[in-house]
Protein backbone atom coordinates (compact mmCIF):
# COMPACT_ATOMS: atom_id res chain seq x y z
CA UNK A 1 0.00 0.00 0.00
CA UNK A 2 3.02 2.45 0.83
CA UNK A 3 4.69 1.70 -2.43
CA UNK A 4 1.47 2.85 -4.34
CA UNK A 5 1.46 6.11 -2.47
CA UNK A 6 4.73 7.24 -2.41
CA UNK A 7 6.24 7.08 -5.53
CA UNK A 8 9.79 9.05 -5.06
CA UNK A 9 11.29 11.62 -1.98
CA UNK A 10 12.08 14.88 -3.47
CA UNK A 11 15.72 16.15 -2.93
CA UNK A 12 16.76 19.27 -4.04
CA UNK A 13 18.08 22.29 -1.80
CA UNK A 14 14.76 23.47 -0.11
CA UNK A 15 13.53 20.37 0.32
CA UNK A 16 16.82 19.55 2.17
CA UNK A 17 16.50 22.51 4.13
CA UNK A 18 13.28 22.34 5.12
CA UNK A 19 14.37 18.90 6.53
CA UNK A 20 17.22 20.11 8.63
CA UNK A 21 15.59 23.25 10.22
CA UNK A 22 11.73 22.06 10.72
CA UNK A 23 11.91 18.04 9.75
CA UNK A 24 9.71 18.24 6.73
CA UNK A 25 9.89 15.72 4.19
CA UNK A 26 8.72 16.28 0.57
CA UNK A 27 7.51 13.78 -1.36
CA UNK A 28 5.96 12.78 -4.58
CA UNK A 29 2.68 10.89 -4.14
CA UNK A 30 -0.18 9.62 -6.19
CA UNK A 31 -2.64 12.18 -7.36
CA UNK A 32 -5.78 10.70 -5.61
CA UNK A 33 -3.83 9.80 -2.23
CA UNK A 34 -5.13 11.79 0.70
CA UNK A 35 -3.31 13.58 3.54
CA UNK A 36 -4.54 10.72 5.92
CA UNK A 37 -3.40 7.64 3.74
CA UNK A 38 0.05 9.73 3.36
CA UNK A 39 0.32 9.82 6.76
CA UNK A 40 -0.12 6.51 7.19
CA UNK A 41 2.04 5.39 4.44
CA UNK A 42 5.18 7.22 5.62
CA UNK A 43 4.80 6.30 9.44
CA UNK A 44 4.60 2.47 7.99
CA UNK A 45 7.68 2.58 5.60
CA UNK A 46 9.66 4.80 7.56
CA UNK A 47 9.13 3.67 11.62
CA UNK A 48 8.08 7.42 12.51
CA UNK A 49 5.56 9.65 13.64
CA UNK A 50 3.71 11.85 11.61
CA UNK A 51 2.53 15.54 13.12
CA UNK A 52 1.08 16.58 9.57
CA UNK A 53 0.46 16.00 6.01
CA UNK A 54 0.80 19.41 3.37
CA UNK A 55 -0.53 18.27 0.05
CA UNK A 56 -0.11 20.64 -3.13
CA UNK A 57 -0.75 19.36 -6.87
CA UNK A 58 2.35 21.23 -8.91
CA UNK A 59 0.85 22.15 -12.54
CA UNK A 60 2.37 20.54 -15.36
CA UNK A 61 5.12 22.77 -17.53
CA UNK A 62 6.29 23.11 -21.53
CA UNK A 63 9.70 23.13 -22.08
CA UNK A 64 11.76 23.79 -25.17
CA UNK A 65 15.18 22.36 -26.24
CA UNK A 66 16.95 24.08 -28.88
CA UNK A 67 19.16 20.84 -30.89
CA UNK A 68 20.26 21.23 -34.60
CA UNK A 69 17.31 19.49 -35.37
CA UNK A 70 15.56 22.78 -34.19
CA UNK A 71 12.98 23.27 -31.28
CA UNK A 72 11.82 20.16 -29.78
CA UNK A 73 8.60 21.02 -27.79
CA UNK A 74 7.85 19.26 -24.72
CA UNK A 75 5.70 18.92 -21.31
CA UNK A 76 6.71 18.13 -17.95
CA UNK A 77 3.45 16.09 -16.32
CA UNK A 78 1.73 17.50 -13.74
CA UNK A 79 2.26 15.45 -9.65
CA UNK A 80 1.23 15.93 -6.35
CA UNK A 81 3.65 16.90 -3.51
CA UNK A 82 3.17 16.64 0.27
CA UNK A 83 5.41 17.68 2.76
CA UNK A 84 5.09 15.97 6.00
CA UNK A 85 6.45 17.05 9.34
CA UNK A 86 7.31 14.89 11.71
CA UNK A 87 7.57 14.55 15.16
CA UNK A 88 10.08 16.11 17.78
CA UNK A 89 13.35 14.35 17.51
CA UNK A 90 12.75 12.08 14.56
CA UNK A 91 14.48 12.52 11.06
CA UNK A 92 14.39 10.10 7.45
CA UNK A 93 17.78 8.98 6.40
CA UNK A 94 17.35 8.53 2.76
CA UNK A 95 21.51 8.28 2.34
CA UNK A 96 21.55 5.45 4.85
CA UNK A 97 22.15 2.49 2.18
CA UNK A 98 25.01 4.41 -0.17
């Protein structure tokens, strides 16, 4: 059931500093997962508490590439993100495997 939900964290800068400063998590989930079944799904995989679940759909973007070819048109597809605080004293280690 957690697989289904989450499909990927997010890591990029503010995503990594929103986990150091106020442990918030980002990540990508399915588009018809609520902020209850997210909860759930990251206490599960994880081992943590959950304080609360921030859902936001991000709108789907064109981008261009200029190649010899010429312009090659494109579109970036559209995903929900939730950000999910957790608990005082509890952090994700996504790094722990490398």
């Amino acid at each position: 059931m957690s697989k289904a939900i989450l499909i990927k964290p997010i890591i990029s800068e503010k995503a990594e500093s929103l986990a150091d400063k106020q442990q918030q998590y980002t990540f990508m989930v399915d588009r018809q997962a609520n902020k209850i079944e997210i909860g759930k799904a990251v206490a599960k995989m994880y081992n943590v508490s959950v304080k609360s679940v921030n859902t936001l759909v991000m709108p789907g973007k064109t981008k261009k590439r200029f190649t010899r070819a010429g312009v090659q048109t494109g579109r970036v597809s559209a995903y929900k993100k939730a950000i999910v605080t957790l608990g005082d004293g509890e952090q994700i280690d996504f790094f722990g495997d490398i």
